[in-house]
C-alpha atoms as a PDB file:
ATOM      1  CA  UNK A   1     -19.817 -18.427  14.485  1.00  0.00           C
ATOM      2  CA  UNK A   2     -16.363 -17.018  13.865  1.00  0.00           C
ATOM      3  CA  UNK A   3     -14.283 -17.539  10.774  1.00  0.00           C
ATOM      4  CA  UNK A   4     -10.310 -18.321  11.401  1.00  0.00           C
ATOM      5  CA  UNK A   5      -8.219 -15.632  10.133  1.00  0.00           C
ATOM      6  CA  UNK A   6      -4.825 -16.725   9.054  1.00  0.00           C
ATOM      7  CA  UNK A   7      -1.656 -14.675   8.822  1.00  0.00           C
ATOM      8  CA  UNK A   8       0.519 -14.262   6.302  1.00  0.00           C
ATOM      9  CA  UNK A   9       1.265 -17.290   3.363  1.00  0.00           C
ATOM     10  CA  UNK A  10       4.673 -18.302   1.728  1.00  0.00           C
ATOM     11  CA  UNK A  11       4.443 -19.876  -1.129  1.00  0.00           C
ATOM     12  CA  UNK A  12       6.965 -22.017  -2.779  1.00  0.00           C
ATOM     13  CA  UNK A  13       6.956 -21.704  -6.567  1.00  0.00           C
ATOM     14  CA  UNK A  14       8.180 -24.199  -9.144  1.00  0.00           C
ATOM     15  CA  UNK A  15       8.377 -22.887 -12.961  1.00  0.00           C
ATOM     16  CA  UNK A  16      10.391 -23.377 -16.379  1.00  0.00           C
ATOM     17  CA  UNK A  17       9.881 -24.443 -19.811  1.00  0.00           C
ATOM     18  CA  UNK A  18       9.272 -27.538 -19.452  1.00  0.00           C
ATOM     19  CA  UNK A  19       6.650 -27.641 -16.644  1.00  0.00           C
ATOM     20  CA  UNK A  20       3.665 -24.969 -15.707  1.00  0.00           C
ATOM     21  CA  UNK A  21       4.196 -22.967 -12.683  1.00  0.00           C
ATOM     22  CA  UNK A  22       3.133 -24.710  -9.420  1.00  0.00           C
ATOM     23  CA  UNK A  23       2.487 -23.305  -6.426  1.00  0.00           C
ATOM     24  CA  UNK A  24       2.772 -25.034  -2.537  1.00  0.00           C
ATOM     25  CA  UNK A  25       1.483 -22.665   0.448  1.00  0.00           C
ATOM     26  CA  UNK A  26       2.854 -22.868   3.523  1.00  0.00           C
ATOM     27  CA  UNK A  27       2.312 -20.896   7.028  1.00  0.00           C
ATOM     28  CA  UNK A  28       5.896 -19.382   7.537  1.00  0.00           C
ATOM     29  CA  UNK A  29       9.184 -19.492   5.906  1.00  0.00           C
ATOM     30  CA  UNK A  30      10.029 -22.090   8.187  1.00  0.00           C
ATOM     31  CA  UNK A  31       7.913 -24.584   6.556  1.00  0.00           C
ATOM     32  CA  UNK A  32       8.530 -23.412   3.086  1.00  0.00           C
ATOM     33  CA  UNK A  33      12.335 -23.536   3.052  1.00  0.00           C
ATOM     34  CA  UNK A  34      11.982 -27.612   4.508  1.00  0.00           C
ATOM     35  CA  UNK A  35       9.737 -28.317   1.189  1.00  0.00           C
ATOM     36  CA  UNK A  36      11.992 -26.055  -0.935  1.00  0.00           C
ATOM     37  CA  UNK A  37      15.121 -28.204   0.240  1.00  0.00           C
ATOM     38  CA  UNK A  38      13.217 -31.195   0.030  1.00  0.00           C
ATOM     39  CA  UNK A  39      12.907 -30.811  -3.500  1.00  0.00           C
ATOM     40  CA  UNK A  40      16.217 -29.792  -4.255  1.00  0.00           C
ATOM     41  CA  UNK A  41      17.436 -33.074  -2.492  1.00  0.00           C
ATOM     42  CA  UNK A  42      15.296 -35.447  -4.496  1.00  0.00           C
ATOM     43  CA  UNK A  43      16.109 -33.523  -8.000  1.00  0.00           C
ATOM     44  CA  UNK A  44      18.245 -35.532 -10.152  1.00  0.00           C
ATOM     45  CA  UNK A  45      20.120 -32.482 -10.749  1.00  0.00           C
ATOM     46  CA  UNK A  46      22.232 -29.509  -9.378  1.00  0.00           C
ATOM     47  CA  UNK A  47      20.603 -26.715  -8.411  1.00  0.00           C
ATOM     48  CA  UNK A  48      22.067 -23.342  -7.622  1.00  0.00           C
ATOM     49  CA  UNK A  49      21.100 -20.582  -5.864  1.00  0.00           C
ATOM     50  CA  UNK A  50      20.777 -17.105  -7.337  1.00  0.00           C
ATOM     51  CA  UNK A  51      19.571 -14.795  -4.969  1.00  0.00           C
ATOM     52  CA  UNK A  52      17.356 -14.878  -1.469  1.00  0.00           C
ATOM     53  CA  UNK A  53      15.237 -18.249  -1.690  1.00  0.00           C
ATOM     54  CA  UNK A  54      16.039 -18.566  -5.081  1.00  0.00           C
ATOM     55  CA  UNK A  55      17.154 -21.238  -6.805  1.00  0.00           C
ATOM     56  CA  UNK A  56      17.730 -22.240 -10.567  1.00  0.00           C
ATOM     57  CA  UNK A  57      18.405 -25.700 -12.079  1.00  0.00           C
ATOM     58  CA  UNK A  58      20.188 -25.262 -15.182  1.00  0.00           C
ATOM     59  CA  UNK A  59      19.999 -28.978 -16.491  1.00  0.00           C
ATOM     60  CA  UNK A  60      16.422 -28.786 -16.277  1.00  0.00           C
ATOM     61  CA  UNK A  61      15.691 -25.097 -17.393  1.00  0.00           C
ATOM     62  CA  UNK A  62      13.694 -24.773 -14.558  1.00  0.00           C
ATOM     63  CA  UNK A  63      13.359 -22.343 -11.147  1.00  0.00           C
ATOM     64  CA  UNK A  64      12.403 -22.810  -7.645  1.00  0.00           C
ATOM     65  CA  UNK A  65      11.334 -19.615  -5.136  1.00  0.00           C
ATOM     66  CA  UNK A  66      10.066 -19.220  -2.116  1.00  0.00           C
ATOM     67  CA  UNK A  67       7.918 -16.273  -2.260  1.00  0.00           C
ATOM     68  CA  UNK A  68       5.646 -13.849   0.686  1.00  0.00           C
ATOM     69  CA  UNK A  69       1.743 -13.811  -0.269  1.00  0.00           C
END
């Protein structure tokens, strides 16, 4: 029997100080960046970006990232 060898994860990361971090995988950026957006267009507030898939939300203290495993 042979086991499936995947490549290399993204993960998107949520984190601040008012929620824990949480962490979505993903297969490629691709995939990653449509979630990350995703999010960003269902906040109830303004996020901005701050550096390469980055992006901060100042309202809510809180930080979204899209990250290479």
């Amino acid at each position: 029997m042979q086991s499936e060898v995947f490549g290399p994860m993204v993960c998107v990361l949520e984190y601040g100080n008012n929620i824990g971090t949480l962490r979505n995988l993903f297969r490629d950026q691709r995939q990653a960046i449509v979630f990350a957006k995703q999010i960003i267009d269902l906040a109830d507030e303004e996020y901005t970006c701050i550096g390469s898939n980055k992006w901060f939300c100042e309202a809510k203290n809180e930080y979204l990232e899209i990250k290479a495993l």
